[in-house]
Every structure is written in structure tokens, then in C-alpha cells.
N, C-alpha and C. Protein backbone atom coordinates (compact mmCIF):
# COMPACT_ATOMS: atom_id res chain seq x y z
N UNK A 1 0.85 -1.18 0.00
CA UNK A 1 0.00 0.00 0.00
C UNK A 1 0.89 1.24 0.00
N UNK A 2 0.50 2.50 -0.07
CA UNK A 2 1.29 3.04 -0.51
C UNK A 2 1.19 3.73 0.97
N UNK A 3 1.37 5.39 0.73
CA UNK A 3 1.77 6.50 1.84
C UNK A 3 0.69 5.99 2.93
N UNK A 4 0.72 6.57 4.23
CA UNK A 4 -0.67 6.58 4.81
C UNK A 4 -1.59 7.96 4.27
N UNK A 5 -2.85 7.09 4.80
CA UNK A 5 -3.28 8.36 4.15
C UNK A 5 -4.01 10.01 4.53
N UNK A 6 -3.36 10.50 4.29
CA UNK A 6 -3.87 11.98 4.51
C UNK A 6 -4.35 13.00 3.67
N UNK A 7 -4.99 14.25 4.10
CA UNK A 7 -5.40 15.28 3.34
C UNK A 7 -4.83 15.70 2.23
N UNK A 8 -3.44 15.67 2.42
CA UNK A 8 -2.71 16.33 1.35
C UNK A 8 -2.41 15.26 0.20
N UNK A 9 -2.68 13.77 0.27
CA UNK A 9 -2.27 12.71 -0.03
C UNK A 9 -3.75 12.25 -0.88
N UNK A 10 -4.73 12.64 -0.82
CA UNK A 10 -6.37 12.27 -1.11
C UNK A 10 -6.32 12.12 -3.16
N UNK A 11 -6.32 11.10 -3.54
CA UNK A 11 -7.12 11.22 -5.06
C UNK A 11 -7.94 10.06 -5.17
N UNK A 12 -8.58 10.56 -6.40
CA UNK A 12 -9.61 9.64 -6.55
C UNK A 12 -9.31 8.62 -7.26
N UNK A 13 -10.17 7.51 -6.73
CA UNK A 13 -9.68 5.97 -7.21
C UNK A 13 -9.97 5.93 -8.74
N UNK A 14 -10.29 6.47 -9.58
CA UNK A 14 -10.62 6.47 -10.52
C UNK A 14 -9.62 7.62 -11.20
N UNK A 15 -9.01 8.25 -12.50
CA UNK A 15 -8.22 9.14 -13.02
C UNK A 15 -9.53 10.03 -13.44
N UNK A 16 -9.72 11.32 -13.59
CA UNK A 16 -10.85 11.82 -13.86
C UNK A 16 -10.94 11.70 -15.56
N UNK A 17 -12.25 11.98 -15.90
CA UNK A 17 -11.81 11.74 -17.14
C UNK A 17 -12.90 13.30 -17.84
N UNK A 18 -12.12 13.91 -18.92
CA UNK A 18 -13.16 14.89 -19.69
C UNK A 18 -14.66 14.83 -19.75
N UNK A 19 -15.64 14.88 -20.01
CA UNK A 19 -16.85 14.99 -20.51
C UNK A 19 -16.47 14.95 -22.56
N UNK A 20 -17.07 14.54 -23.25
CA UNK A 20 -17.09 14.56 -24.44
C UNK A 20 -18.17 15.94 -24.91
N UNK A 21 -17.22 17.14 -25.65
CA UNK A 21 -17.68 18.38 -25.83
C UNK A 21 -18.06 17.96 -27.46
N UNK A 22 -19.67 17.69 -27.17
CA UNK A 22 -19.46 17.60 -28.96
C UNK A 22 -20.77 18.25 -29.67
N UNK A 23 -20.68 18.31 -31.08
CA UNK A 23 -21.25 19.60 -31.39
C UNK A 23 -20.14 21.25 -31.78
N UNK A 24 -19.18 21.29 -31.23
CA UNK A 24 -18.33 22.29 -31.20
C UNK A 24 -16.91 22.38 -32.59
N UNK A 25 -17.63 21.95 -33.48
CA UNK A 25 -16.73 22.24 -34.84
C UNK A 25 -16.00 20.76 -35.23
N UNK A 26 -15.89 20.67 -36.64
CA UNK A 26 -15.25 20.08 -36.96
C UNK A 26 -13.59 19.57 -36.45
N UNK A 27 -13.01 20.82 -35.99
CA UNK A 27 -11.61 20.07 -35.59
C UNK A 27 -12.06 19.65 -34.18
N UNK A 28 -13.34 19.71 -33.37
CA UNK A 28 -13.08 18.46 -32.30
C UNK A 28 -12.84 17.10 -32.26
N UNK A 29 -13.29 16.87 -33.60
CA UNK A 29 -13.71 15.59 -33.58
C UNK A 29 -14.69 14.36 -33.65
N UNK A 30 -15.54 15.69 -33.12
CA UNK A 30 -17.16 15.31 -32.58
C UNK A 30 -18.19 16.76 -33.35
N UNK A 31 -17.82 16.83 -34.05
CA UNK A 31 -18.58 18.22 -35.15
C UNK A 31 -19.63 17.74 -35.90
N UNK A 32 -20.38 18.79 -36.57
CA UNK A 32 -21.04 18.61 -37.76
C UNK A 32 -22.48 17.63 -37.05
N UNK A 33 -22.04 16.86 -37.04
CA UNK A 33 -23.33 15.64 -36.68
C UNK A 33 -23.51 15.55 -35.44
N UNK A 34 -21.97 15.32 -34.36
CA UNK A 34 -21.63 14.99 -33.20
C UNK A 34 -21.90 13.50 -32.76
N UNK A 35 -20.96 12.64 -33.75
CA UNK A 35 -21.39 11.44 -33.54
C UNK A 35 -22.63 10.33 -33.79
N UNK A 36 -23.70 11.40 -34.04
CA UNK A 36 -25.04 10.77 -34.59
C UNK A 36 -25.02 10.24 -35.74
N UNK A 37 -24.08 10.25 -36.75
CA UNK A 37 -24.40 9.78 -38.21
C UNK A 37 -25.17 10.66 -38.68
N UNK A 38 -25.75 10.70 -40.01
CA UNK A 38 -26.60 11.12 -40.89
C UNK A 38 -27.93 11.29 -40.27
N UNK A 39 -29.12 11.67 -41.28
CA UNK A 39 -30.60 11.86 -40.51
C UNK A 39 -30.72 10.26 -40.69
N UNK A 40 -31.76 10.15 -39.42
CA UNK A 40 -32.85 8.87 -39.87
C UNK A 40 -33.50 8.80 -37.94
N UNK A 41 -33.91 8.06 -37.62
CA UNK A 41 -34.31 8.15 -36.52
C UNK A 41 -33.47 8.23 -35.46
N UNK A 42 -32.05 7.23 -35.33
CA UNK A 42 -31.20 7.31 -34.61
C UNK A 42 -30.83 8.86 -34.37
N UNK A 43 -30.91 9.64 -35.20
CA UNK A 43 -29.78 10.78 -34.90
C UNK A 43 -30.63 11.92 -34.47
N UNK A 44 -32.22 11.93 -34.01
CA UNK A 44 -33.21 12.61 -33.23
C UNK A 44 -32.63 12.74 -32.26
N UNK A 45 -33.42 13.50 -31.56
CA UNK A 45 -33.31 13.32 -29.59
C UNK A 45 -34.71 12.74 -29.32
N UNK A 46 -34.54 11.86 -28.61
CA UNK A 46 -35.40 11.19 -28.24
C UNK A 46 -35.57 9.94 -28.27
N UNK A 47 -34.90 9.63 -29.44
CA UNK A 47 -34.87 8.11 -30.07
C UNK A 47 -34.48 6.84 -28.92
N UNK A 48 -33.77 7.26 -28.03
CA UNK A 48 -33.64 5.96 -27.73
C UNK A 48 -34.47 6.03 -26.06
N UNK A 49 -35.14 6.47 -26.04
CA UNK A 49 -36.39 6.42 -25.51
C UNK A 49 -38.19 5.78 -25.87
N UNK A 50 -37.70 4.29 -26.58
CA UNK A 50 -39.25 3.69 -27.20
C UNK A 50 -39.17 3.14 -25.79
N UNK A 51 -40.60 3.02 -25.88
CA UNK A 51 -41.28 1.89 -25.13
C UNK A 51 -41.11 0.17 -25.55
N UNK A 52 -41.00 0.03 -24.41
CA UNK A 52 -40.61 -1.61 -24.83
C UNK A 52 -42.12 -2.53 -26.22
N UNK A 53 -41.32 -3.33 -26.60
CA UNK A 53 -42.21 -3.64 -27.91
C UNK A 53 -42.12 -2.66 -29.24
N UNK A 54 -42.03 -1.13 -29.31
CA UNK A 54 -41.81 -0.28 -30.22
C UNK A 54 -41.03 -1.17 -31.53
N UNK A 55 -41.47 -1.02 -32.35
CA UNK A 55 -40.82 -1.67 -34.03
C UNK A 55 -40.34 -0.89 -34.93
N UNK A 56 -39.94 0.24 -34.77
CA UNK A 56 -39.47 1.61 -35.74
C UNK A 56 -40.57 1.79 -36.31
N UNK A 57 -41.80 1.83 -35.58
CA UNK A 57 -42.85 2.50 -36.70
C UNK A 57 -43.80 1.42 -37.66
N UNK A 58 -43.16 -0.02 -37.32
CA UNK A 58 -44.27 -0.95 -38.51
C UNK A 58 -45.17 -1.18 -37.37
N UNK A 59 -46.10 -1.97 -37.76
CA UNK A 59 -47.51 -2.54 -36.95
C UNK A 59 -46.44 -3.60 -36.43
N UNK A 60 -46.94 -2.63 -34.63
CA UNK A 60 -46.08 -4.18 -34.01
C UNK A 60 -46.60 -5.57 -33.59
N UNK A 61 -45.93 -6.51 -33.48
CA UNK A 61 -46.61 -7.99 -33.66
C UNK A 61 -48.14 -8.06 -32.75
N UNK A 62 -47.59 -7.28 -31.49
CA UNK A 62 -48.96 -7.84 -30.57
C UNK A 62 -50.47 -6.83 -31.60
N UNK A 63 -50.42 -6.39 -32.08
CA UNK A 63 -51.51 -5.78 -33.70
C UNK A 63 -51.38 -6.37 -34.30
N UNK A 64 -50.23 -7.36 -35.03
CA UNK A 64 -50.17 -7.99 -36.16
C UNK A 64 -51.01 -9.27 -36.05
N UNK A 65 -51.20 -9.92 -34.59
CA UNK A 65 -51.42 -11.00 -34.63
C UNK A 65 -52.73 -10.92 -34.04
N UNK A 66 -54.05 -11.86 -34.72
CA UNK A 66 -55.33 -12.40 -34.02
C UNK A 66 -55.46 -12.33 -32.67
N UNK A 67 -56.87 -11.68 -31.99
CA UNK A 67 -57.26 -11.47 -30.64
C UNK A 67 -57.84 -12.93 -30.46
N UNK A 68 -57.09 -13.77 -28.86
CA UNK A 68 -58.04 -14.44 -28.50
C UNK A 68 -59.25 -14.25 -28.37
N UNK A 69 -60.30 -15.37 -28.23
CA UNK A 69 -61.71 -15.25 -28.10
C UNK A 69 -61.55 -16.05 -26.17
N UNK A 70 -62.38 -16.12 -25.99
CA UNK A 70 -62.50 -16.22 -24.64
C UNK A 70 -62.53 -15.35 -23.16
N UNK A 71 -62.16 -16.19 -22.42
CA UNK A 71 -61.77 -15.69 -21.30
C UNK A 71 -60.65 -14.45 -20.98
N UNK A 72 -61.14 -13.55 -21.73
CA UNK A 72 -59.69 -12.53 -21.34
C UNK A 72 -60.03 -11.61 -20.62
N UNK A 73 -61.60 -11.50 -20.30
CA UNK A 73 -62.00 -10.19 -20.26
C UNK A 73 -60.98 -9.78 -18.83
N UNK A 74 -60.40 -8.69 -18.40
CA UNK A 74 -60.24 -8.05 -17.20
C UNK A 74 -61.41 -8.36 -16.08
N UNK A 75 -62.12 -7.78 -16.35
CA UNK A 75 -63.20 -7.70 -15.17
C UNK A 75 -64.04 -9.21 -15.01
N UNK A 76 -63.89 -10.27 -15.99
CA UNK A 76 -64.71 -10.96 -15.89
C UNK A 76 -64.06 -12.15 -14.45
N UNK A 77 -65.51 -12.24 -13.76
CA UNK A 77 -64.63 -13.26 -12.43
C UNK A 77 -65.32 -14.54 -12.04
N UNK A 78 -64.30 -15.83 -12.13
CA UNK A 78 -63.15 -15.29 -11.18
C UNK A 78 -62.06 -15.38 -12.38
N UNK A 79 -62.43 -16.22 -13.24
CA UNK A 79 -61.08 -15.95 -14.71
C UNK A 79 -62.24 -16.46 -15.52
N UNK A 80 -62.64 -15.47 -15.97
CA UNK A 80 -63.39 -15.20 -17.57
C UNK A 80 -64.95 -15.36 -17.27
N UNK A 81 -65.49 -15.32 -17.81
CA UNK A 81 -66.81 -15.69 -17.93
C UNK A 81 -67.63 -16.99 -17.49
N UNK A 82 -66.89 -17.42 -18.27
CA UNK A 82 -67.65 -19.00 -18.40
C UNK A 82 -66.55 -20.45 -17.64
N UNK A 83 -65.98 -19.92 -16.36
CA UNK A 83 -64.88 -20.74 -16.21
C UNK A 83 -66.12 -20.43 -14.64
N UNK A 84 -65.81 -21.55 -13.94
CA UNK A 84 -65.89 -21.51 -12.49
C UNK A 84 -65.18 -22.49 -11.79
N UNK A 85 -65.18 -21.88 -10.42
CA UNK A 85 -64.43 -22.59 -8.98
C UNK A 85 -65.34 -23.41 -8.69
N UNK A 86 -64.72 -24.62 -8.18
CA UNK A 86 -65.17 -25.45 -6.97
C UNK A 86 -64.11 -25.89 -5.67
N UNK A 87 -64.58 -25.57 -4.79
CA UNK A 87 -64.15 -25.72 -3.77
C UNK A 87 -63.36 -27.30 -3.54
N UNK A 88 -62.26 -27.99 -3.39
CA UNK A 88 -62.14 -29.48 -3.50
C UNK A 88 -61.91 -29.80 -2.68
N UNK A 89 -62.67 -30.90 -1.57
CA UNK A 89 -62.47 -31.23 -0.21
C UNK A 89 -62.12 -32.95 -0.51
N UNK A 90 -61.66 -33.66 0.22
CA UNK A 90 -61.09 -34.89 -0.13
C UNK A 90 -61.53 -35.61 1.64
N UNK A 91 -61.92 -37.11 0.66
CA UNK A 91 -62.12 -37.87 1.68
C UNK A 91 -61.20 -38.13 3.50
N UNK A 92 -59.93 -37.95 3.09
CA UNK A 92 -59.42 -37.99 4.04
C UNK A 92 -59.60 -36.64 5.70
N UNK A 93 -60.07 -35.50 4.75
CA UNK A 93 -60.42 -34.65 5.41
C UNK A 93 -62.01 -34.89 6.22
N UNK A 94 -62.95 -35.75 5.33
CA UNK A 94 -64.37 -36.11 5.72
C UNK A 94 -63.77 -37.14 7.12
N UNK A 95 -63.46 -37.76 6.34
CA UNK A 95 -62.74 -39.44 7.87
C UNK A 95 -62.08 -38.51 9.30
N UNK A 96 -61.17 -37.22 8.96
CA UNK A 96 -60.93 -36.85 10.57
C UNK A 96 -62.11 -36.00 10.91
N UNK A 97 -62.95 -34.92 9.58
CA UNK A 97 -63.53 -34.30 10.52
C UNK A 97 -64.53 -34.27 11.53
N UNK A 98 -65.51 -35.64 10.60
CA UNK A 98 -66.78 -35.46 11.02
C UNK A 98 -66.90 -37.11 11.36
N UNK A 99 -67.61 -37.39 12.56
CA UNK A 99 -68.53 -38.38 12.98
C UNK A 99 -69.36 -39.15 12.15
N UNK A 100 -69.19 -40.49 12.46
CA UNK A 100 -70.17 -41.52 12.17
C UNK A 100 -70.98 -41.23 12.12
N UNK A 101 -72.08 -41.09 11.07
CA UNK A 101 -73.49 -40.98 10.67
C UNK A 101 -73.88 -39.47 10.63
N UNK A 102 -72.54 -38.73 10.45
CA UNK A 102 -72.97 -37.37 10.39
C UNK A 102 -73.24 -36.90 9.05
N UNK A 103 -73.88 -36.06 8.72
CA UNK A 103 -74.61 -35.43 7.60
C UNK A 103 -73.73 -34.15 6.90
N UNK A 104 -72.96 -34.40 5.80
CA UNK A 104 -72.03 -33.36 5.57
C UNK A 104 -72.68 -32.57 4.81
N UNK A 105 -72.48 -30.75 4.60
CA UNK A 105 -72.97 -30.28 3.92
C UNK A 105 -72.15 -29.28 3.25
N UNK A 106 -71.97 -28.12 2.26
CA UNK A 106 -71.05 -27.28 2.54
C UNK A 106 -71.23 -26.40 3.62
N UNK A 107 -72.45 -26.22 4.28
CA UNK A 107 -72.37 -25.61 5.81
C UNK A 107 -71.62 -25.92 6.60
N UNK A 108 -71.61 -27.48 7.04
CA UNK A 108 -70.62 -28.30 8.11
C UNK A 108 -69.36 -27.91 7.54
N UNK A 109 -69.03 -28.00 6.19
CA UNK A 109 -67.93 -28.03 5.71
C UNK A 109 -67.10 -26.61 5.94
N UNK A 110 -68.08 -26.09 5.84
CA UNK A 110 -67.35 -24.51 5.95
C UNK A 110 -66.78 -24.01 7.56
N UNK A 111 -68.14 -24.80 8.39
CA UNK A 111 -67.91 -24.82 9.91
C UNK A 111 -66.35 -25.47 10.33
N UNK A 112 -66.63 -26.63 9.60
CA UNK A 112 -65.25 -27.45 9.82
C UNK A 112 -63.86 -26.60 9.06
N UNK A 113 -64.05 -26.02 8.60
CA UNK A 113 -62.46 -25.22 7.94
C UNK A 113 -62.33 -25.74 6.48
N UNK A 114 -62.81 -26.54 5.94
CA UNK A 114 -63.03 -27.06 4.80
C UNK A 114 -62.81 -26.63 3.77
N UNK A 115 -63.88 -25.93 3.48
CA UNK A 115 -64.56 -24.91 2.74
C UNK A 115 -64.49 -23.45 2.98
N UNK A 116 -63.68 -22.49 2.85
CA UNK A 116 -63.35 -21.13 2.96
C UNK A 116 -64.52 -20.32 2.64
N UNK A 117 -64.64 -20.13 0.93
CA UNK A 117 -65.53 -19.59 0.44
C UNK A 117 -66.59 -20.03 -0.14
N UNK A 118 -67.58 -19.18 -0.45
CA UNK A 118 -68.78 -19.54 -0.88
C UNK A 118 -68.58 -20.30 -2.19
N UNK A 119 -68.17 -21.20 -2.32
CA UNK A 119 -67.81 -21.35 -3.81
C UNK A 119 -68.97 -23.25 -4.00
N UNK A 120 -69.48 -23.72 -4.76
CA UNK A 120 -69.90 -25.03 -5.21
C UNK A 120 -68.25 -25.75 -4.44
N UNK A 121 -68.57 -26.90 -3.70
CA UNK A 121 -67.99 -27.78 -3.12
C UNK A 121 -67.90 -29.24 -3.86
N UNK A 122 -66.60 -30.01 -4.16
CA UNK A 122 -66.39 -30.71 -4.89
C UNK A 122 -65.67 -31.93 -4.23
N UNK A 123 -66.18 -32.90 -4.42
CA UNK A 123 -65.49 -34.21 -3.18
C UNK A 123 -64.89 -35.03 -4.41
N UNK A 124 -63.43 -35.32 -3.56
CA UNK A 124 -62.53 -36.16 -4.32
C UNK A 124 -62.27 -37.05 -3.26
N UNK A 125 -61.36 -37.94 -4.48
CA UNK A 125 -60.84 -39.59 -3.63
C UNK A 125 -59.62 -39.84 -2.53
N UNK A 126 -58.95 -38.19 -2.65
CA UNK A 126 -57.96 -38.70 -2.21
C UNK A 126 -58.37 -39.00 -0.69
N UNK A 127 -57.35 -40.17 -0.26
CA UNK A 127 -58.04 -40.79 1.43
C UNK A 127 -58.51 -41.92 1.10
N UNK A 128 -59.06 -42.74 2.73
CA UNK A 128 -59.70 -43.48 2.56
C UNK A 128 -60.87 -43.81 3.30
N UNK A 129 -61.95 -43.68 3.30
CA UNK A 129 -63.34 -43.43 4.21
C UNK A 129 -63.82 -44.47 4.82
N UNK A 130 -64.09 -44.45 6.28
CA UNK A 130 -64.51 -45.94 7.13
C UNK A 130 -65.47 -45.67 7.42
N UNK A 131 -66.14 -44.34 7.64
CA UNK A 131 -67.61 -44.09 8.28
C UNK A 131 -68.84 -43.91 7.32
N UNK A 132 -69.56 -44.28 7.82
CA UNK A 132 -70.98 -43.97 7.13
C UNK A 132 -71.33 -42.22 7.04
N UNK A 133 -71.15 -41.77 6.06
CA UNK A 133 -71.56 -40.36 6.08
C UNK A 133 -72.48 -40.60 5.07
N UNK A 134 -73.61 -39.09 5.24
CA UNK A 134 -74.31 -38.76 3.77
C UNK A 134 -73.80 -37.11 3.86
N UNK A 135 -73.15 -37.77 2.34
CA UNK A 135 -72.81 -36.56 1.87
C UNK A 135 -73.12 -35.40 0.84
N UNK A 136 -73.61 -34.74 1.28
CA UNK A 136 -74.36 -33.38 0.03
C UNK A 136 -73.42 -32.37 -0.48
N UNK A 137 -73.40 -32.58 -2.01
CA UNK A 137 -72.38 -31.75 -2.63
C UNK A 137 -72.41 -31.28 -3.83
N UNK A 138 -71.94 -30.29 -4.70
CA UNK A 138 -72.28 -30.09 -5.87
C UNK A 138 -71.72 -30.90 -6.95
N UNK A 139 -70.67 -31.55 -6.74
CA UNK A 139 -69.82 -32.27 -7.36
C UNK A 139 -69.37 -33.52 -6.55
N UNK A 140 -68.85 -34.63 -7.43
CA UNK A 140 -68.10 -35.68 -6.96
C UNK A 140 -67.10 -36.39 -8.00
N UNK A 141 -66.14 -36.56 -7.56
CA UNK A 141 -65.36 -37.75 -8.78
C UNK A 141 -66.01 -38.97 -8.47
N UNK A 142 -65.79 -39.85 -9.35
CA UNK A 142 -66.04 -41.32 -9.53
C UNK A 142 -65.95 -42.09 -8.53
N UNK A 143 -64.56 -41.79 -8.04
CA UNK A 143 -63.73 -42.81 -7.54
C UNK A 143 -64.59 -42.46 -5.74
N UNK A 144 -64.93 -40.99 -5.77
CA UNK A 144 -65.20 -40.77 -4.28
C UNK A 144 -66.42 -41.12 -4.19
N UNK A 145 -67.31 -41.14 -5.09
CA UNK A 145 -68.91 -41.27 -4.95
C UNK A 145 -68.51 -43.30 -4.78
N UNK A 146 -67.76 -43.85 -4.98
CA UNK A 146 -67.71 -45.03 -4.87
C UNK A 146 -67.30 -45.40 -3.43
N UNK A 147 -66.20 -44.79 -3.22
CA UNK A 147 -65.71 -45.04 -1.79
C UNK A 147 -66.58 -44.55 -0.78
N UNK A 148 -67.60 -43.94 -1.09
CA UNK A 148 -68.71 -43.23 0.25
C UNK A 148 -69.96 -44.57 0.21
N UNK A 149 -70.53 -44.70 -0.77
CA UNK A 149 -71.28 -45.59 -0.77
C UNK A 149 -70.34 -47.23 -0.34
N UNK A 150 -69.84 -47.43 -0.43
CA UNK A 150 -68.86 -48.73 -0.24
C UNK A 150 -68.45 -48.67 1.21
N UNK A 151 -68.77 -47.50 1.83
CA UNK A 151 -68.43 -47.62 3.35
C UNK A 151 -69.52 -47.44 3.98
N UNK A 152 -70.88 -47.24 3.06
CA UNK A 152 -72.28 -47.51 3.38
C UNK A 152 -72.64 -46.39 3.81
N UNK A 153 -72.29 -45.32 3.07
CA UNK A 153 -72.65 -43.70 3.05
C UNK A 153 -73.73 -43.40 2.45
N UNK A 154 -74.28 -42.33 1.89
CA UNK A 154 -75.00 -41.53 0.57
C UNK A 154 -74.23 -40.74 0.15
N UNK A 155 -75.20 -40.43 -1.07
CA UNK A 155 -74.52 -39.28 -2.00
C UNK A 155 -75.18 -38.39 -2.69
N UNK A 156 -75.32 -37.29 -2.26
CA UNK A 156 -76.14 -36.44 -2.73
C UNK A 156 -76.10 -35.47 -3.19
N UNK A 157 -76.00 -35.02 -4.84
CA UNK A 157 -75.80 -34.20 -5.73
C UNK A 157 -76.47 -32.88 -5.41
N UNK A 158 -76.05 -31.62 -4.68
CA UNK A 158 -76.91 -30.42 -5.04
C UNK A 158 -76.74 -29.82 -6.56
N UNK A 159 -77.58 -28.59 -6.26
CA UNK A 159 -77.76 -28.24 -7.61
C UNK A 159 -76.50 -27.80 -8.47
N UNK A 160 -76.00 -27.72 -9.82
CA UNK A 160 -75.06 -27.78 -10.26
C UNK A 160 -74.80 -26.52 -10.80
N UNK A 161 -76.03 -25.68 -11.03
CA UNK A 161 -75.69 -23.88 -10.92
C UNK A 161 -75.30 -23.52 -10.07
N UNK A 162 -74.05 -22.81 -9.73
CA UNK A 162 -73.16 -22.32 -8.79
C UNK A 162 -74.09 -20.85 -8.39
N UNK A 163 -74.63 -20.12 -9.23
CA UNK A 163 -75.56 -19.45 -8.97
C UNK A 163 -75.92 -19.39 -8.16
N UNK A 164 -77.35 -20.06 -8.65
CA UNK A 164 -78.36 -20.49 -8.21
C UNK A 164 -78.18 -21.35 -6.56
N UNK A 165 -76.87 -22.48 -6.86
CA UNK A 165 -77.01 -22.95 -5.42
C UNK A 165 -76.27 -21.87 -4.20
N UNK A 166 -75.63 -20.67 -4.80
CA UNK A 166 -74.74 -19.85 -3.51
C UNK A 166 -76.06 -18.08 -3.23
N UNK A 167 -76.85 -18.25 -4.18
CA UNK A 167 -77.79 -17.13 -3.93
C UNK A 167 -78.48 -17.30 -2.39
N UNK A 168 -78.80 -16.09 -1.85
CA UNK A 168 -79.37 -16.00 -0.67
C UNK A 168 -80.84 -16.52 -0.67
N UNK A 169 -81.36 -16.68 0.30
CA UNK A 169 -83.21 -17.52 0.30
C UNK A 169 -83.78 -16.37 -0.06
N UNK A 170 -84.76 -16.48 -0.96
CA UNK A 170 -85.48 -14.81 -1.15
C UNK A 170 -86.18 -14.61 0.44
N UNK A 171 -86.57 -13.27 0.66
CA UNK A 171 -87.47 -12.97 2.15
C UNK A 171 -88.57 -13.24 1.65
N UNK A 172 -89.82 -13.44 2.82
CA UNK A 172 -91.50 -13.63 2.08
C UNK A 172 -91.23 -15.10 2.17
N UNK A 173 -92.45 -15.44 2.06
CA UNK A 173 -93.34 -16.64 1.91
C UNK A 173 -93.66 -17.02 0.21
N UNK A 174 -92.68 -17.98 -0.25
CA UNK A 174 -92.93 -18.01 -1.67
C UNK A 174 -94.30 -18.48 -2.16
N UNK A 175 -95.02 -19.19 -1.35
CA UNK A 175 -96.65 -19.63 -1.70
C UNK A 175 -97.31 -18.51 -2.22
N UNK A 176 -97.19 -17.16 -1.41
CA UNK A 176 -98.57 -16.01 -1.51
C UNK A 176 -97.36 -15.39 -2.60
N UNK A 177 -97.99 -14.97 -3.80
CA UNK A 177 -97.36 -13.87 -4.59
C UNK A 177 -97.66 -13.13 -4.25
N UNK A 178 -96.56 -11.80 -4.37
CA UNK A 178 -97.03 -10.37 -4.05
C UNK A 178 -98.04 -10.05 -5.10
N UNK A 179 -98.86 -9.28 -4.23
CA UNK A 179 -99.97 -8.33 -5.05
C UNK A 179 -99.59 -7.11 -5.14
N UNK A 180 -99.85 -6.74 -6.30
CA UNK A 180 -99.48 -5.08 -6.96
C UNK A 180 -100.14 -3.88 -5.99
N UNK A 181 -99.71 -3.17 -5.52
CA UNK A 181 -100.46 -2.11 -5.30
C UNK A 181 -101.15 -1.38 -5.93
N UNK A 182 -102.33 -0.90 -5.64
CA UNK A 182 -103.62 -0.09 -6.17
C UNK A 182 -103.89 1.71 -5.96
């Protein structure tokens, strides 16, 4: 290492270096153009400021190419239109949560931690089921609607509009129709 170091002893780790003065005549060096080349876009100000994707001006690909059809919309939920959730609860979770001869529903299910959100509830195989349950659900795989009945369960399909089965009970007495006022 070299001296120790002191005030009078201080430079910078780096050698300084000029700024490039250009624009300022031909005998700089950097004249006439100042390094830009000829006209064309490069030699603007501004130019190298595109936005990412920019193509010098042709139709850029994401225009060039066909709009999906589907599910793209932004706002549409929970992904697109015509796509929906089901909730997927699995046998092994039915076998710790609930009791012999108990009656599952997505209510219980939701009580039990199961089921989070309001969403159509969907029973799969994974596990293996010893108790007699009847189970009410919007969905089932194969394999689980087999293993419930085979351990001498039920199985009971609710309705399959997610709609329709997560809408609130209307208020009123559905027998009496409302009458119009006079």
C-alpha cells in the first residue's frame, strides 16, 4: 500500500476523465453531426427512448397477430366468464372431521375449515373413508362417490348452478305472490 493516508495525499480511485464536448466544430472531432451519423431516426433526440415492444414504426406484432376469443375479459370473475371454482375437499379430510353418521354439507364443511368460500364444493378420492356419512355436494369424482357408498354412506348431488345454489333464500313466503299495489 502506498503513503498513509492523509489530506494532502487524497485522489480519486478512478483518473478523472473529460466529458465529451461535442457539437463544437469540426476540428473536435465530434462536429457537424456529433457522432449521430446522418438523418434517420437514430440521430433525433429522443430516439432511444421507445417503449418496450416499439418496431421503428411498422404494426407491431402484438396488432399484427389475431385477438383471442374467450376468457380474457379483465373484469370478468373469477377468470373469464364461463370458467368456475369449486371448492375441492377430499375424503381424508371427511374421515378426521366429522362423525359416524354425520350429515355433511357445505355448511358443516365450511364450519369445519373445509370450505373457505362460498364457492360449489367438490369431493374427491384422495383418502380413505370408514364411516358412514351422507354426503351433500355439488360435485363428486367417480372414484369418491364409490368409496362413500362402499363404506355404506350416501350421495347427494346439489344443484349444479353455482348461482343459483350460492344465492341468498329470497325474504317472504314463496306460496302467496305479491300483489301489486292499487
Amino acid at each position: 500500500m502506498a503513503d498513509e493516508l492523509n489530506l494532502h495525499s487524497l485522489q480519486p480511485a478512478q483518473p478523472r476523465r473529460a466529458r465529451k464536448r461535442i457539437g463544437r466544430g469540426l476540428g473536435s472531432g465530434k462536429g457537424r453531426y456529433s457522432g449521430r451519423g446522418l438523418k434517420g431516426q437514430k440521430s433525433r433526440s429522443g430516439s432511444h427512448k421507445m417503449p418496450a415492444g416499439f418496431e421503428g414504426g411498422q404494426m407491431p406484432i402484438d396488432m399484427r397477430l389475431g385477438k383471442l376469443r374467450g376468457n380474457t375479459s379483465a373484469d370478468a370473475m373469477p377468470i373469464g366468464p364461463f370458467r368456475t371454482y369449486s371448492q375441492p375437499v377430499n375424503l381424508r379430510d371427511l374421515e378426521e372431521r366429522f362423525d359416524a353418521g354425520a350429515e355433511v354439507t357445505p355448511d358443516t364443511l365450511r364450519e369445519a375449515g373445509l370450505a373457505k368460500r362460498r364457492h360449489p364444493v367438490k369431493v374427491l378420492a384422495r383418502g380413505e373413508l370408514s364411516k358412514k356419512l351422507t354426503v351433500r355436494a355439488h360435485a363428486f369424482s367417480g372414484a369418491a362417490r364409490e368409496k362413500i357408498e362402499k363404506a355404506g354412506g350416501t350421495v347427494e348431488v346439489l344443484s349444479t348452478e353455482p348461482a343459483a345454489a350460492m344465492a341468498p333464500e329470497p325474504a317472504g313466503d314463496p306460496a302467496e305472490p305479491e300483489q301489486p299495489a292499487e
